[in-house]
N, C-alpha and C. Protein backbone atom coordinates (compact mmCIF):
# COMPACT_ATOMS: atom_id res chain seq x y z
N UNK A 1 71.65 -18.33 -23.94
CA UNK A 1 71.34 -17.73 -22.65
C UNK A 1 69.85 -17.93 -22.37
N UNK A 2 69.22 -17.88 -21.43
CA UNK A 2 68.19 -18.30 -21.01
C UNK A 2 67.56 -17.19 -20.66
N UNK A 3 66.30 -16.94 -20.74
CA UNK A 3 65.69 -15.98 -20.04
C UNK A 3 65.48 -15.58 -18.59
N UNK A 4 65.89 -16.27 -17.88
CA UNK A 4 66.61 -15.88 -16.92
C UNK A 4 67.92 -15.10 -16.64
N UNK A 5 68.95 -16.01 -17.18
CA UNK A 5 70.04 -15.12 -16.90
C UNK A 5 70.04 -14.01 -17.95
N UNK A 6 69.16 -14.03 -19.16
CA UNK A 6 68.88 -12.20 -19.91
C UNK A 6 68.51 -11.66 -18.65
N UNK A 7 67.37 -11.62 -18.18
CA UNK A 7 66.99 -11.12 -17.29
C UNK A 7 67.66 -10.46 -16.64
N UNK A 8 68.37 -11.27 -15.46
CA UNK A 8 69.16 -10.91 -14.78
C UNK A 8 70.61 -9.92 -15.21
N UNK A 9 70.86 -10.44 -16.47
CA UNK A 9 71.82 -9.71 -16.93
C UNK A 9 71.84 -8.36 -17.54
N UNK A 10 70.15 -8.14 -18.03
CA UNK A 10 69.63 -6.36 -18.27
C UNK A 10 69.52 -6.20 -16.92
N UNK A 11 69.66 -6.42 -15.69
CA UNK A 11 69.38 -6.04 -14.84
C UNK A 11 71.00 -5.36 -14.26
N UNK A 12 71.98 -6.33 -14.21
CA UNK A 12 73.13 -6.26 -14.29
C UNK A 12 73.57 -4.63 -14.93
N UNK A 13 73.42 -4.81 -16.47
CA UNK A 13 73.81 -4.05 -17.31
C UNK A 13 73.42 -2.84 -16.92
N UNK A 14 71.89 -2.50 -16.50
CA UNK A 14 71.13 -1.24 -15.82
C UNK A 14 71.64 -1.24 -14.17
N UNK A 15 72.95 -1.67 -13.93
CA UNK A 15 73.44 -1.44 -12.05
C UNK A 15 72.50 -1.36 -11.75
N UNK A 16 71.31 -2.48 -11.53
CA UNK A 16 70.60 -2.86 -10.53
C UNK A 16 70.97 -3.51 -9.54
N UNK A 17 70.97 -2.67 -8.34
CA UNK A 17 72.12 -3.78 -7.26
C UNK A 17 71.70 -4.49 -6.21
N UNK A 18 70.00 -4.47 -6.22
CA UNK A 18 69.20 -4.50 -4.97
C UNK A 18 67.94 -5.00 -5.72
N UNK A 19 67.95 -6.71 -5.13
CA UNK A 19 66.73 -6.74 -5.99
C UNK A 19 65.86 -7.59 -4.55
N UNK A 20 64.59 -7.37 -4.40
CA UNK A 20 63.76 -8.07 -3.84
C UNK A 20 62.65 -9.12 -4.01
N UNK A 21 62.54 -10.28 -3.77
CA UNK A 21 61.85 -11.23 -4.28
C UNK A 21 60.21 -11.33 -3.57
N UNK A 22 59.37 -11.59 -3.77
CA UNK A 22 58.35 -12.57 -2.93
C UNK A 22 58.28 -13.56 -3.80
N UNK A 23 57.92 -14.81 -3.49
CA UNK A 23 57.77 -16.29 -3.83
C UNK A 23 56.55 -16.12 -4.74
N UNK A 24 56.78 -17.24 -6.14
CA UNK A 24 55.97 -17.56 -7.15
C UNK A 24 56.64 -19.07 -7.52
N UNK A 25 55.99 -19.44 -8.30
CA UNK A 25 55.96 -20.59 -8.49
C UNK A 25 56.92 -20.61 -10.21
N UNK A 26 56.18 -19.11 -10.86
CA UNK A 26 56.65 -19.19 -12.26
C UNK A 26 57.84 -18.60 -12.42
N UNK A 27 58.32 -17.21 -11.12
CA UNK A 27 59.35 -16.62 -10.95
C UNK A 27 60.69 -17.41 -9.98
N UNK A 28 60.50 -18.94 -10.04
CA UNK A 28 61.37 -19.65 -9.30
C UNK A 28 62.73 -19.70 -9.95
N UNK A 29 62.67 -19.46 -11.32
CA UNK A 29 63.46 -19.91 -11.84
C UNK A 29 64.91 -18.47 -11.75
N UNK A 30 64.08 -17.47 -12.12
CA UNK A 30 64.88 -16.24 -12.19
C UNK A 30 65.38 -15.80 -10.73
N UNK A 31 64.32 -15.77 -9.75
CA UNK A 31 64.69 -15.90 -8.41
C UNK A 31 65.79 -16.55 -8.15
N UNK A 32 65.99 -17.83 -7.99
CA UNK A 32 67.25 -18.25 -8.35
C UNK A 32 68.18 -17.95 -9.19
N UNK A 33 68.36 -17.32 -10.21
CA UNK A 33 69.62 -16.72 -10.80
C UNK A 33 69.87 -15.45 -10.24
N UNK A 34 69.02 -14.48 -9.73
CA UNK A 34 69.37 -13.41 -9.05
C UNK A 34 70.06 -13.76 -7.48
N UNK A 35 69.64 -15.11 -7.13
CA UNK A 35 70.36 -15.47 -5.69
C UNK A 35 72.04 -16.07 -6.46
N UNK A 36 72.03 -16.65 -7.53
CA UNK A 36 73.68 -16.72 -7.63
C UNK A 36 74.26 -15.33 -8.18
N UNK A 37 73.94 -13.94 -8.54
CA UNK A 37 74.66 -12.63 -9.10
C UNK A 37 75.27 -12.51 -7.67
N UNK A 38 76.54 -12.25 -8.17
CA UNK A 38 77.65 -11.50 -7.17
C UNK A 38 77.36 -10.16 -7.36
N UNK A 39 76.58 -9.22 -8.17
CA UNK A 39 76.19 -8.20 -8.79
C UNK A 39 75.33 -7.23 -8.25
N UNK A 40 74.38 -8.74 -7.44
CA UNK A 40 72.94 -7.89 -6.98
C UNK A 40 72.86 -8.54 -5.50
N UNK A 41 72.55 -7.40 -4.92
CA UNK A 41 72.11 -7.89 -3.29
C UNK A 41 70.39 -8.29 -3.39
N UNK A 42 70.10 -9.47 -2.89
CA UNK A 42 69.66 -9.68 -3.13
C UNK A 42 68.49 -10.22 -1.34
N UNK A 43 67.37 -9.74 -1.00
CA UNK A 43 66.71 -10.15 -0.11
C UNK A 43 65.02 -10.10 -0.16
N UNK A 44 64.74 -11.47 0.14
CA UNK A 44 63.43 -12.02 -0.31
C UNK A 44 62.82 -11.06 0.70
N UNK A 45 60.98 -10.70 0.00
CA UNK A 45 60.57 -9.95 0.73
C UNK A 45 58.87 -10.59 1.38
N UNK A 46 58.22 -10.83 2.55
CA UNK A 46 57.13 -11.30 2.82
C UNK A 46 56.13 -10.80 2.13
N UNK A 47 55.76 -9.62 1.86
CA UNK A 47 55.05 -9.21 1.04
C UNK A 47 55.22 -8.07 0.37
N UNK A 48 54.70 -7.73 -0.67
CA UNK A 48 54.98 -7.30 -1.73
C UNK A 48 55.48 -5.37 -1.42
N UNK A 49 54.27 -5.30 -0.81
CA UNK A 49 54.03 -3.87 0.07
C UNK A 49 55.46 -3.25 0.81
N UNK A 50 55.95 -4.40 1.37
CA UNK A 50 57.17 -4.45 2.26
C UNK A 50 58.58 -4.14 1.10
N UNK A 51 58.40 -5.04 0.07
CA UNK A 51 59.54 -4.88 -0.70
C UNK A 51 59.59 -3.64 -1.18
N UNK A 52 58.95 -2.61 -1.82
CA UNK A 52 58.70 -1.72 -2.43
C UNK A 52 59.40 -0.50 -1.39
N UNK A 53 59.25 -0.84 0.11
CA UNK A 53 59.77 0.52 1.21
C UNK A 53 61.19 -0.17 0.75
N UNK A 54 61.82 -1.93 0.95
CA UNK A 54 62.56 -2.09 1.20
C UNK A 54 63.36 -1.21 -0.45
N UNK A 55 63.17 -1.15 -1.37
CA UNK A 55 63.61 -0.85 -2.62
C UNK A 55 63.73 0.80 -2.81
N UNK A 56 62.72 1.59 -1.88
CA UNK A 56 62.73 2.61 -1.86
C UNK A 56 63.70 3.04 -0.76
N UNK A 57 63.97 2.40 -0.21
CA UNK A 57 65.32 3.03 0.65
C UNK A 57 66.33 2.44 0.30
N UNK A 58 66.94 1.61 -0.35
CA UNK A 58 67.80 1.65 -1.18
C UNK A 58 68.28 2.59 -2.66
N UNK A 59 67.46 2.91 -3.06
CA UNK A 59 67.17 4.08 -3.68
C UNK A 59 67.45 5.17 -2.99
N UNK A 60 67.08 5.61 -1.99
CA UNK A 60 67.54 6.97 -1.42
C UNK A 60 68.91 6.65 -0.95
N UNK A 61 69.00 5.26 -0.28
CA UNK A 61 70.62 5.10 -0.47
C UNK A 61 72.00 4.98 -1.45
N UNK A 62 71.27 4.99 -3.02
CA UNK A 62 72.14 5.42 -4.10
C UNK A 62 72.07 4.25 -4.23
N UNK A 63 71.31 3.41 -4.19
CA UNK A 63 71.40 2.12 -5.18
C UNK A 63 69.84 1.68 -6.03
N UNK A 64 70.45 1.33 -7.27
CA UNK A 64 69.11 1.18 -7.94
C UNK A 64 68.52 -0.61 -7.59
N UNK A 65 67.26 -0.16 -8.01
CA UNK A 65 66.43 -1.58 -7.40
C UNK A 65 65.43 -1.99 -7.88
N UNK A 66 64.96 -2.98 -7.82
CA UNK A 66 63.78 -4.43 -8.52
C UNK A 66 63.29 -4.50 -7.59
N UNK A 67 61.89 -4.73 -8.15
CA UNK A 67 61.06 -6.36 -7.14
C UNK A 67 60.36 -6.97 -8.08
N UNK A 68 60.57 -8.16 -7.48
CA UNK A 68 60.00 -9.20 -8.66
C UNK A 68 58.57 -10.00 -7.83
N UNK A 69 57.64 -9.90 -8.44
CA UNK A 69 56.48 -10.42 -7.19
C UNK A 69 55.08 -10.68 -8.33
N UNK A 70 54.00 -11.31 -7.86
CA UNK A 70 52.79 -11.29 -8.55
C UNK A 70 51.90 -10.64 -8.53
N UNK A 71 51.35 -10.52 -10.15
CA UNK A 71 50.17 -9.55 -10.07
C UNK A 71 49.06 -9.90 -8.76
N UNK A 72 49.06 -10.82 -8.02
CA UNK A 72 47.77 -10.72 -7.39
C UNK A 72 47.97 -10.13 -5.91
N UNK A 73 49.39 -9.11 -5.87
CA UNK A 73 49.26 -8.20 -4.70
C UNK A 73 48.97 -6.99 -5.34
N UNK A 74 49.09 -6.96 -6.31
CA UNK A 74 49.21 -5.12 -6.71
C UNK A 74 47.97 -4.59 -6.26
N UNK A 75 46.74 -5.30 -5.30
CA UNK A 75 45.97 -4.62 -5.09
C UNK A 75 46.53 -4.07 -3.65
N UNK A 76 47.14 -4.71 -2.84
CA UNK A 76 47.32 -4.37 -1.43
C UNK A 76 49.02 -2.90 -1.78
N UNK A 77 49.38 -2.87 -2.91
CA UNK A 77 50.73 -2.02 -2.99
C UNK A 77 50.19 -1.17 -3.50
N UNK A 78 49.10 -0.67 -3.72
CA UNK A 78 48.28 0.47 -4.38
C UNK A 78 48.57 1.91 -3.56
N UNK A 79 49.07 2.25 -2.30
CA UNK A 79 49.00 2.95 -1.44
C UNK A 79 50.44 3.22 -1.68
N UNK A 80 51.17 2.10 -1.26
CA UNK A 80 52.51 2.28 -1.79
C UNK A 80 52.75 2.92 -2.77
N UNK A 81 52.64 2.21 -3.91
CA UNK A 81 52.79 2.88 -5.30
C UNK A 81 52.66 4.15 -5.22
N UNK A 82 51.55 4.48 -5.06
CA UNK A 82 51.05 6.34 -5.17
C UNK A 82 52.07 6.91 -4.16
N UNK A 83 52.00 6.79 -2.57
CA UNK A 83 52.33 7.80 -1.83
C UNK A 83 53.54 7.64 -1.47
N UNK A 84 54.64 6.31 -2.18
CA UNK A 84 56.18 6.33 -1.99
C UNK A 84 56.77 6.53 -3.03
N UNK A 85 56.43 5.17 -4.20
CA UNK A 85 57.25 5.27 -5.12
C UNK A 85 56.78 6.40 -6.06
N UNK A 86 55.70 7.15 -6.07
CA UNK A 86 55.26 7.91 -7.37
C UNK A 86 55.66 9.36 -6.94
N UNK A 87 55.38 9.18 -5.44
CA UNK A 87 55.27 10.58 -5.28
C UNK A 87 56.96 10.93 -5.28
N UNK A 88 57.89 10.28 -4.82
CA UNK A 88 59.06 10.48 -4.61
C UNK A 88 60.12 10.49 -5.78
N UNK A 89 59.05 9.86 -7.16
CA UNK A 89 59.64 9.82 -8.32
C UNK A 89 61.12 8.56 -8.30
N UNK A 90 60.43 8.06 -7.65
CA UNK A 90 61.18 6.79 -7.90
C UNK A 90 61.48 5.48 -8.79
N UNK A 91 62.33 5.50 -9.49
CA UNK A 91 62.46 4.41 -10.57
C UNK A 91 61.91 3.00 -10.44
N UNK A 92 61.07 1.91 -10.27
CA UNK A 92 61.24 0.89 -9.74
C UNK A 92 60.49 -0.03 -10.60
N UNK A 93 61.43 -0.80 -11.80
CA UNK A 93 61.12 -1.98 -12.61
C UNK A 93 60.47 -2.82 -11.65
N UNK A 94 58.98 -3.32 -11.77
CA UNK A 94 58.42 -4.65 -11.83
C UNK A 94 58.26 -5.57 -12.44
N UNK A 95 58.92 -6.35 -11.98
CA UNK A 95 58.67 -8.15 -12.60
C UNK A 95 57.86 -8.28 -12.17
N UNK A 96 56.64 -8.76 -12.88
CA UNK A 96 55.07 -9.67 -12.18
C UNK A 96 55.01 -10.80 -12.94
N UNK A 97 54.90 -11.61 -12.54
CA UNK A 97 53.80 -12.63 -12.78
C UNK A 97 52.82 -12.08 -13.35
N UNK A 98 52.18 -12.63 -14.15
CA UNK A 98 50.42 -12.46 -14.78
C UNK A 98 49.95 -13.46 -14.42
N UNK A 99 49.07 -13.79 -13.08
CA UNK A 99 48.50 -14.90 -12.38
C UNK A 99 47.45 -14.90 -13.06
N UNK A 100 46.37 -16.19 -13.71
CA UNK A 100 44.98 -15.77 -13.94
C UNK A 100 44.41 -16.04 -15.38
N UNK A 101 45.31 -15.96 -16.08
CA UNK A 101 45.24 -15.55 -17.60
C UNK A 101 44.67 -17.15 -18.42
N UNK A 102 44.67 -17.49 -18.74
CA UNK A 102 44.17 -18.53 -20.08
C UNK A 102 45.61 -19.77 -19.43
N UNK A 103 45.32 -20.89 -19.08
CA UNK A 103 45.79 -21.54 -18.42
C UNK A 103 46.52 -21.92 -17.16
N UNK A 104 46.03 -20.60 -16.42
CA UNK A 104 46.23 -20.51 -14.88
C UNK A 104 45.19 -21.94 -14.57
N UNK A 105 46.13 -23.00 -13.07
CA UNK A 105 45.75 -23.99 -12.74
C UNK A 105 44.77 -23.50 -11.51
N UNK A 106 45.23 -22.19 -11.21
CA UNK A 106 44.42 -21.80 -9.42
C UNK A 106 43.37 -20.99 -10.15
N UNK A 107 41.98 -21.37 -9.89
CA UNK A 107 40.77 -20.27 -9.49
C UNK A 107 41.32 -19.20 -8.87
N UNK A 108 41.45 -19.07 -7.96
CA UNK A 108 41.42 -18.35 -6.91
C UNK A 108 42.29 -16.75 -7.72
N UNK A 109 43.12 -16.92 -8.80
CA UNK A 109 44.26 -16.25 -9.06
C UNK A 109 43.52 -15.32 -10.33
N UNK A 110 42.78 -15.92 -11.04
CA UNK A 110 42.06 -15.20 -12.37
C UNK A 110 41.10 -13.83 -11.52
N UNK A 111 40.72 -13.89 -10.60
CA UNK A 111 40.17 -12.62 -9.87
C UNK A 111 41.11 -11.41 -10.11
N UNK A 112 42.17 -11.69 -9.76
CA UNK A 112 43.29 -10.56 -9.65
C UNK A 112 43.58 -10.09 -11.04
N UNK A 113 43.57 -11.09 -12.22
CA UNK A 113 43.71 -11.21 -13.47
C UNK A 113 42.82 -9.78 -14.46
N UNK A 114 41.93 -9.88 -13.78
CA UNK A 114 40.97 -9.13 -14.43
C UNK A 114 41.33 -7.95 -14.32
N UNK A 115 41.48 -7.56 -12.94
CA UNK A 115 41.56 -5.84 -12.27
C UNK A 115 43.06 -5.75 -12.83
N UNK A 116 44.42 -6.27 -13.01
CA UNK A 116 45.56 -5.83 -12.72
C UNK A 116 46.07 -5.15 -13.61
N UNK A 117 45.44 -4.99 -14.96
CA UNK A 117 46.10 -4.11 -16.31
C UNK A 117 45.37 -2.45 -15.90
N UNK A 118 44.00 -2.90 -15.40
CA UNK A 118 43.15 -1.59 -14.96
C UNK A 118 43.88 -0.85 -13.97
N UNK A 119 44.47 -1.54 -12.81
CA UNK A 119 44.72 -0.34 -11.65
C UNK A 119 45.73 -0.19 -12.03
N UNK A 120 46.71 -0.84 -12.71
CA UNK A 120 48.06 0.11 -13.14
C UNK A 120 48.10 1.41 -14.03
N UNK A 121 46.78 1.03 -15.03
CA UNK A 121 46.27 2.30 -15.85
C UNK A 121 45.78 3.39 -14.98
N UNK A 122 45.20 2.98 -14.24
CA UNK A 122 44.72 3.94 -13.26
C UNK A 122 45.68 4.64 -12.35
N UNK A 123 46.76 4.18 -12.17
CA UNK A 123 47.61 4.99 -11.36
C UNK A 123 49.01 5.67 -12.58
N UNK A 124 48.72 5.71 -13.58
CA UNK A 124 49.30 5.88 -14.90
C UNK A 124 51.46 5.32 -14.97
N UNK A 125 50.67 3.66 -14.47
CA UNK A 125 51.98 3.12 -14.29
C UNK A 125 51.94 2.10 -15.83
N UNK A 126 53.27 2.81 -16.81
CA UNK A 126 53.61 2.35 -17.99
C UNK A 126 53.64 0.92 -17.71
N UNK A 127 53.08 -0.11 -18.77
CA UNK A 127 53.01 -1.55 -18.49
C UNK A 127 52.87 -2.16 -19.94
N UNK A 128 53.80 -3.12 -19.73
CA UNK A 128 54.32 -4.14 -20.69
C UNK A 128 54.23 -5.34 -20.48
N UNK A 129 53.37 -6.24 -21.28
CA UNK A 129 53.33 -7.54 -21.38
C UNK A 129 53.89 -8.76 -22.35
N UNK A 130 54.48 -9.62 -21.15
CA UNK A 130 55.17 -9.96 -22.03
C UNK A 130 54.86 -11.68 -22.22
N UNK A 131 54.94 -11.79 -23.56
CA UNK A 131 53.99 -13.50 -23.74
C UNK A 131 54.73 -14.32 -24.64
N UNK A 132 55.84 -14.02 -24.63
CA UNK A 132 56.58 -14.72 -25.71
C UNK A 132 58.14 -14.46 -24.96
N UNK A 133 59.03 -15.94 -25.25
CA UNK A 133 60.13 -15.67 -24.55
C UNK A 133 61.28 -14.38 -25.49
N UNK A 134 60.99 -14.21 -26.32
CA UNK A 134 61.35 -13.16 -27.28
C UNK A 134 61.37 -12.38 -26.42
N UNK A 135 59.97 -12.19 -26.14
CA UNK A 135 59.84 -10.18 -25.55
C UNK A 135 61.14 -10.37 -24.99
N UNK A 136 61.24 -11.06 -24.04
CA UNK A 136 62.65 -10.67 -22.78
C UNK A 136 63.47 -9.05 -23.96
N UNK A 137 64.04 -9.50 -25.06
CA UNK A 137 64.21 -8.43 -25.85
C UNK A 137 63.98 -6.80 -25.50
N UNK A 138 63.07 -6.46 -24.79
CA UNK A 138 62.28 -5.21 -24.90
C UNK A 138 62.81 -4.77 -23.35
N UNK A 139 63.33 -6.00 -22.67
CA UNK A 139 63.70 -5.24 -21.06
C UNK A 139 64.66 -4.56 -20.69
N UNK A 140 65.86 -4.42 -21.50
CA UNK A 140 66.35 -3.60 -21.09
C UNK A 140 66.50 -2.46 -21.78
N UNK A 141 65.40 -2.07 -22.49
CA UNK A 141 64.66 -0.39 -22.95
C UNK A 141 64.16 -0.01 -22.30
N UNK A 142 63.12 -1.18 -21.52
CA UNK A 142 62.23 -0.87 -20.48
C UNK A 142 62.66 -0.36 -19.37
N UNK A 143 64.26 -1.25 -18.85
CA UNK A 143 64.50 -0.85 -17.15
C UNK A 143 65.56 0.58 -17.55
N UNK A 144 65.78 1.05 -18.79
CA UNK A 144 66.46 2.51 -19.01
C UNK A 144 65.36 3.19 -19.09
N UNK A 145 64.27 3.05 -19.73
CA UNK A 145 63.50 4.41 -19.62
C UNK A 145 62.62 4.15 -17.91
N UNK A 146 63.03 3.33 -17.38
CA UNK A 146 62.10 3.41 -16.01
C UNK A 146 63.18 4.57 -14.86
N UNK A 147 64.48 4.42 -15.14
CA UNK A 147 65.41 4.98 -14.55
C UNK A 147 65.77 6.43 -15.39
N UNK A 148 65.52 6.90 -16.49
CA UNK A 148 65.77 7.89 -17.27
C UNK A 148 64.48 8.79 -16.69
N UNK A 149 62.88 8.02 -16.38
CA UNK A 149 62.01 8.57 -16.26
C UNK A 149 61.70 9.00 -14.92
N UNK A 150 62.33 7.98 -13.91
CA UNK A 150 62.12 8.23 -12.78
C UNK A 150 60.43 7.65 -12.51
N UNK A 151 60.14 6.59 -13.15
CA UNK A 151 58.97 5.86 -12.49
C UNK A 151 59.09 4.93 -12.34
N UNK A 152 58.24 4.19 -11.71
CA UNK A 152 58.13 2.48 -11.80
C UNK A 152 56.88 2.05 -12.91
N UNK A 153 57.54 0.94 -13.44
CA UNK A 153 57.32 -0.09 -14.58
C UNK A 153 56.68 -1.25 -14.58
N UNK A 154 55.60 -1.59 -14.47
CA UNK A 154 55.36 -2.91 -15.13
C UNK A 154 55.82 -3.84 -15.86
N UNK A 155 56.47 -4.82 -15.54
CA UNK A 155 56.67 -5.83 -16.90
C UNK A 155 55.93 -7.32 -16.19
N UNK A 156 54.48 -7.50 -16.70
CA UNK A 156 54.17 -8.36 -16.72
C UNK A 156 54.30 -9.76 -17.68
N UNK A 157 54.19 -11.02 -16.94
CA UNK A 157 54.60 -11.68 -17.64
C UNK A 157 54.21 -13.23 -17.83
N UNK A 158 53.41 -13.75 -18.27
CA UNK A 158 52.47 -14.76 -18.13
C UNK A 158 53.09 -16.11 -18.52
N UNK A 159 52.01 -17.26 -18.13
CA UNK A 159 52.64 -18.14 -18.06
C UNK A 159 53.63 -18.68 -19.36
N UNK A 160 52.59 -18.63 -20.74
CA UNK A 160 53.08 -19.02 -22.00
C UNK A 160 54.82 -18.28 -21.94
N UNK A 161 55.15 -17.26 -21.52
CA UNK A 161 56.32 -16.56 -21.56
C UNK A 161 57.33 -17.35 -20.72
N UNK A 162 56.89 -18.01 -19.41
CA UNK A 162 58.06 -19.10 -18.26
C UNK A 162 58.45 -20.45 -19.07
N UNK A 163 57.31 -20.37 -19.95
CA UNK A 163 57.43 -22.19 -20.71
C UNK A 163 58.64 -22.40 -20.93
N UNK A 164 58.92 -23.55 -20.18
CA UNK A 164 60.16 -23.69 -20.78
C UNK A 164 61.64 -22.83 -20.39
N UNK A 165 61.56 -22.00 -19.15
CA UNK A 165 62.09 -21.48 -19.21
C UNK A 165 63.31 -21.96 -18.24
């Protein structure tokens, strides 16, 4: 099985039924296996900010939910985070990207790199990195205690971890 369809399939296993995408380059692959689940509804989101209402009202509609997107919005979902998903105690596994890190090809992306372990600490959002296709292993502990806890999750995930994937 591939780390993708693990993926998708702790996602499965945790009735995640609603998952939302924004476009990456490293998350192409899983993106696409969540567009073939008969399992999960699945609708791409323009930006990151947007997916998070879209996930939070599915949630109040009794369905659990994902977004899968890159660390280099979590600065603009900072508002979000706090005054929807935290305050409302809402479950909501993140897939990120780790843009930036030790063989990122874009400049432009290592900026975001720096701040993105900090403001999740700062808003005391549990976060897991993951750098080895192994970890995949650890996600679906992760997306039960995100739903047992009633927060949203970090699971970052860098390039060395897509290799190959």
């Amino acid at each position: 099985m591939s780390i993708n369809e693990k993926i998708v399939a702790d996602f499965v296993r945790n009735k995640i039924e609603f998952v939302t995408t924004v476009p990456c380059k490293q998350l192409a692959g899983v993106i696409e296996e969540i567009g073939r689940s008969d399992a999960i509804y699945h609708i791409p989101s323009n930006k990151e900010d947007e997916g998070m209402g879209l996930c939070a009202g599915s949630y109040m509609g009794g369905k659990r939910s994902a977004i899968i997107m890159q660390n280099t919005a979590i600065g603009v979902t900072i508002n979000t985070l706090v005054t929807l998903i935290q305050y409302y105690n809402i479950p909501l596994p993140m897939l990120i990207s780790y843009r930036g890190e030790i063989g990122e090809l874009i400049a432009c992306q290592v900026e975001m790199a720096v701040h993105t372990k900090a403001l999740l600490a700062q808003m005391n959002i549990p976060t897991y990195h993951f750098h080895e296709q192994s970890d995949v292993n650890e996600l679906d502990g992760i997306l039960k205690f995100s739903f047992m806890a009633k927060k949203p999750v970090a699971i970052l995930t860098d390039a060395s971890f897509w290799q190959g994937a």
